[in-house]
Protein backbone atom coordinates (compact mmCIF):
# COMPACT_ATOMS: atom_id res chain seq x y z
CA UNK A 1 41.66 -73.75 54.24
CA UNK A 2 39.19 -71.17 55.78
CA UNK A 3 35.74 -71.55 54.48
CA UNK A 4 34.58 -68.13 53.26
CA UNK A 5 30.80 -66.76 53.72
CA UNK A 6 29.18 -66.36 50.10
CA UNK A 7 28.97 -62.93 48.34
CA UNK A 8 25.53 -61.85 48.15
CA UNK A 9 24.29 -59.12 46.27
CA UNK A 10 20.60 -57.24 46.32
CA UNK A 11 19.16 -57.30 42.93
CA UNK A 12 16.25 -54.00 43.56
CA UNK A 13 16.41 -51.71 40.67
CA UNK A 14 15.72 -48.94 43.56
CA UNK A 15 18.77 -49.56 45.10
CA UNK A 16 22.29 -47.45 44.27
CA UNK A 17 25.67 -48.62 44.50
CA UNK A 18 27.07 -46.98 47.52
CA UNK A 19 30.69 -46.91 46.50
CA UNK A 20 31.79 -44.49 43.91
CA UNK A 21 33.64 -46.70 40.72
CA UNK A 22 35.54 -43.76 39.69
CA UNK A 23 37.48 -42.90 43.14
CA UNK A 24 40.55 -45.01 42.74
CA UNK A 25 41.65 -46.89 46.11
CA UNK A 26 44.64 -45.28 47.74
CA UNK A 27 47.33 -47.06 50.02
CA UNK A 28 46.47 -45.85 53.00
CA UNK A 29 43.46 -47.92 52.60
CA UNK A 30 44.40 -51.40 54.32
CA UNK A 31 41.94 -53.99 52.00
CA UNK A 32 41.80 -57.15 54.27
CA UNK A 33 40.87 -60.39 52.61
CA UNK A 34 37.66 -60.88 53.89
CA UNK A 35 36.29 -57.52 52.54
CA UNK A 36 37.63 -58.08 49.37
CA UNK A 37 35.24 -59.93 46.82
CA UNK A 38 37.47 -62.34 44.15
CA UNK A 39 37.56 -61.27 40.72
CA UNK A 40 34.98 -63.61 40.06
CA UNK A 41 32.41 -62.28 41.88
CA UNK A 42 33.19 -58.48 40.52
CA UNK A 43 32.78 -60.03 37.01
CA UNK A 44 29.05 -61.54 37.64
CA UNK A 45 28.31 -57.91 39.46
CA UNK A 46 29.64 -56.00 36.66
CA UNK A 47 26.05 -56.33 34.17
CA UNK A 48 24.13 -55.40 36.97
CA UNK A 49 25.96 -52.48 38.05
CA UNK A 50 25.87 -51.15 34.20
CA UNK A 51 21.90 -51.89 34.52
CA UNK A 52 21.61 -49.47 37.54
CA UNK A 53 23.80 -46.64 36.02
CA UNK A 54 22.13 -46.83 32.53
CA UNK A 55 19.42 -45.47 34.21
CA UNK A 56 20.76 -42.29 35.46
CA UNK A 57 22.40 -41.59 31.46
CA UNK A 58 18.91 -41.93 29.91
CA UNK A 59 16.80 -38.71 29.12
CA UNK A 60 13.76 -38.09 28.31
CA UNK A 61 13.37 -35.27 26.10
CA UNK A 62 9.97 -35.66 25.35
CA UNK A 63 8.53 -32.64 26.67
CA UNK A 64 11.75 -30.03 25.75
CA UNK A 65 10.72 -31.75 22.26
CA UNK A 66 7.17 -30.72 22.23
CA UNK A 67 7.67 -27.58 23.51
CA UNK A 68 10.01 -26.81 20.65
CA UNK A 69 8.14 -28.23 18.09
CA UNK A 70 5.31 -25.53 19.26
CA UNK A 71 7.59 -22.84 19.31
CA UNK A 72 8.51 -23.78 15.76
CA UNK A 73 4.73 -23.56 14.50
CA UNK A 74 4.42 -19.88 15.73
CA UNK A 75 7.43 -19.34 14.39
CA UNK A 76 6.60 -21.11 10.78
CA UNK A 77 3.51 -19.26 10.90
CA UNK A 78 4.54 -15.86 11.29
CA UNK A 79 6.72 -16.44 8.77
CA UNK A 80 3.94 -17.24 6.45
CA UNK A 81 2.50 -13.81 7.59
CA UNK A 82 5.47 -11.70 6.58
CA UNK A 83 5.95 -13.30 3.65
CA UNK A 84 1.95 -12.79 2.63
CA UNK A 85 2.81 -9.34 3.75
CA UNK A 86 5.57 -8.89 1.51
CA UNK A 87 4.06 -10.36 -1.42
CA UNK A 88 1.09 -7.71 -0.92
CA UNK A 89 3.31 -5.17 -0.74
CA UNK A 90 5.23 -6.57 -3.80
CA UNK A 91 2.03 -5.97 -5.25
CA UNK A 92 1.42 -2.81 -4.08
CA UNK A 93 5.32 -1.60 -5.76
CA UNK A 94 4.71 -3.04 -9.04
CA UNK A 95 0.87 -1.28 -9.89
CA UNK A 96 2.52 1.75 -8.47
CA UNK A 97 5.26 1.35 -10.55
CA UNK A 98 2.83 0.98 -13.73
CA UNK A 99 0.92 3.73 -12.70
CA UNK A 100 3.63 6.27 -12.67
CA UNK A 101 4.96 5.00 -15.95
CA UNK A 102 1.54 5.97 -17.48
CA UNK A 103 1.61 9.43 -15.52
CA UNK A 104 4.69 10.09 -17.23
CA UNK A 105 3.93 9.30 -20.80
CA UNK A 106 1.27 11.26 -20.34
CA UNK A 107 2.62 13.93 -18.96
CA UNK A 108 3.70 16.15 -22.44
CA UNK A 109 -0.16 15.89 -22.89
CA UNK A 110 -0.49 17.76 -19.96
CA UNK A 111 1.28 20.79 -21.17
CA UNK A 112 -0.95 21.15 -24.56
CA UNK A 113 -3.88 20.65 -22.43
CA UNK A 114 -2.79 23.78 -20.22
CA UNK A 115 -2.79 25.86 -23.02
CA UNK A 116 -5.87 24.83 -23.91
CA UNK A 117 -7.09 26.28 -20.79
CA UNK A 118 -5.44 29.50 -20.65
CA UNK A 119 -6.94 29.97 -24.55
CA UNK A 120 -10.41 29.17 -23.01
CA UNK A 121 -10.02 31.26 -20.11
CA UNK A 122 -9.04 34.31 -22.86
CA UNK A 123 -11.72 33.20 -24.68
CA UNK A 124 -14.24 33.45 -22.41
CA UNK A 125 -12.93 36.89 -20.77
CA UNK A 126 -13.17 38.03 -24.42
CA UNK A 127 -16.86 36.86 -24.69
CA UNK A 128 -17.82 38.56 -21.42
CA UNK A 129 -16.58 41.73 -22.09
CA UNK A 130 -18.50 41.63 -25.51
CA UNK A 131 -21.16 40.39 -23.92
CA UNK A 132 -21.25 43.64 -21.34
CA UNK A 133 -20.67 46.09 -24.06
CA UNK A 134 -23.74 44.68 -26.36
CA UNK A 135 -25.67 44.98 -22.45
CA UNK A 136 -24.60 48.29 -22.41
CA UNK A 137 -25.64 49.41 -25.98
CA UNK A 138 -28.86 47.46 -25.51
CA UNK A 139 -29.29 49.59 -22.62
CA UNK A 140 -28.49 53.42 -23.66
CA UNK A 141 -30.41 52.50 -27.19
CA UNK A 142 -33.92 51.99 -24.76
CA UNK A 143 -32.98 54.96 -22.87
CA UNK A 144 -32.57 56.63 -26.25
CA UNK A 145 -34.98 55.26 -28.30
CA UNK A 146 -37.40 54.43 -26.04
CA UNK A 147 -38.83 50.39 -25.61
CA UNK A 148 -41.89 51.23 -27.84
CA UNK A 149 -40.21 51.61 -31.10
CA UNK A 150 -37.85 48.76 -30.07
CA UNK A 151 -40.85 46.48 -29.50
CA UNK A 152 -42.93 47.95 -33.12
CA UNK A 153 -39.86 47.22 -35.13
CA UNK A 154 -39.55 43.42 -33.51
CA UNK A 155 -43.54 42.64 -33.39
CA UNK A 156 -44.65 45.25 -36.32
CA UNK A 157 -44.56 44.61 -40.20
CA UNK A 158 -40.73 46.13 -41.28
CA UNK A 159 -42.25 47.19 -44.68
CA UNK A 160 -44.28 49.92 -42.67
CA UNK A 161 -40.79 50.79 -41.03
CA UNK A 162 -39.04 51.04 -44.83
CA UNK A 163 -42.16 53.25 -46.25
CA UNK A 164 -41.70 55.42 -43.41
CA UNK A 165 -39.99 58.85 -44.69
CA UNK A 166 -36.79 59.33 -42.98
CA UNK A 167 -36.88 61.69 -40.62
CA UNK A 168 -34.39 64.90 -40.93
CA UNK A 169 -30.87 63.98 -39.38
CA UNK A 170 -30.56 66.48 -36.36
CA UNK A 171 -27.16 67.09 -34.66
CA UNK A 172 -28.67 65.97 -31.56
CA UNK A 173 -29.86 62.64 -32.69
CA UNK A 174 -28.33 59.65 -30.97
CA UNK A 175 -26.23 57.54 -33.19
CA UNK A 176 -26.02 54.24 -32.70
CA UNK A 177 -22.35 52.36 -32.94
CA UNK A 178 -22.83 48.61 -33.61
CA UNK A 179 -20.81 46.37 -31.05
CA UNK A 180 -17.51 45.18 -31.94
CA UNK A 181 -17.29 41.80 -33.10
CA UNK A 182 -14.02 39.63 -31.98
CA UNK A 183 -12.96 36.76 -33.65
CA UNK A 184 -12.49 33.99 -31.81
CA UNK A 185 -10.98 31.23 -34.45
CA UNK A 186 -7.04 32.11 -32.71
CA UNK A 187 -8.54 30.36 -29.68
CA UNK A 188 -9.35 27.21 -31.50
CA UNK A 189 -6.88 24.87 -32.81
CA UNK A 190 -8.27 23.25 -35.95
CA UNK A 191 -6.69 19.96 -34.10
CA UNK A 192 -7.99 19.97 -31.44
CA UNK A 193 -11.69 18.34 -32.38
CA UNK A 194 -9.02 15.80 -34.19
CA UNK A 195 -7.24 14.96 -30.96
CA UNK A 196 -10.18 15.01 -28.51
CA UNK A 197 -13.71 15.22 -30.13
CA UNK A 198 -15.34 15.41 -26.67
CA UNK A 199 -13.79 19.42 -25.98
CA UNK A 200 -15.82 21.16 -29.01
């Protein structure tokens, strides 16, 4: 029997297998006996050949992982931001909301406070037209009557003015109309000082 040279095999974890495990051998392919190792020796090669590929299946994913993880912060945290935003603007709604409840129960007292201010504005148009017809009188009575006799009667003794005979009514004489007085109590509603003192 033919004494066969041993089988060695390089144990570097640098080195690769250069024969592909997953092309199958085809017929063509003459196998002679001294190229082809025993079963024995394929079986003892076997763990080391798993040790070499088991390097190329390992990943590392640390970095993809950390890069993620940061993208996930900034995401997290603008979340926080629209969600602060929307509880603001919750916030916002809801006093809005209140406020324009109020507006509306109050709004009837709107209407009674309008005519309160037409009245007033009658009122007052009322007192200035009074107010230019007393100017007016005032007026033709010292153009009439003259300012000295005004000023005796005011600053004088009025006893001297009632022992005073009466002169003789002329035709000519100017006659003096006393202003017409308006009464104002329609423009006042008796509850109104009852509703709001603060408007008499």
């Amino acid at each position: 029997m033919e004494n066969k040279p041993p089988l060695t095999i390089e144990t570097k974890s640098d080195i690769r297998p250069d024969f592909d495990l997953g092309s199958p051998i085809t017929p063509s392919e003459p196998v002679s006996g001294a190229d082809h190792p025993s079963t024995a020796d394929v079986q003892a090669a076997l763990p080391h050949i798993a040790r070499q590929y088991t390097r190329y299946l390992r990943v590392n994913t640390s970095e993809e992982t950390k890069a993620l993880d940061g993208q996930l912060d900034t995401i997290l945290g603008r979340l926080d931001e629209v969600k602060n935003q929307f509880e603001i603007i919750k916030g916002v709604r809801e006093s809005h909301s209140e406020s324009l409840t109020k507006l509306k129960e109050n709004t009837h007292k709107l209407e009674s406070l309008f005519n309160q201010i037409d009245q007033m504005e009658k009122f007052l148009q009322i007192v200035q037209d009074n107010m230019t017809e007393i100017e007016s009188k005032v007026i033709q009575a010292e153009k009439e009557l003259g300012n000295n006799l005004i000023v005796k009667a005011l600053g004088g003794n009025p006893l001297n003015l009632i022992r005073r005979k009466p002169r003789e009514e002329t035709e000519d004489r100017p006659k003096w109309d006393p202003p017409r007085v308006t009464i104002t109590d329609q423009f006042f509603d008796k509850n109104i000082e009852a509703i709001n003192p603060h408007i008499i």
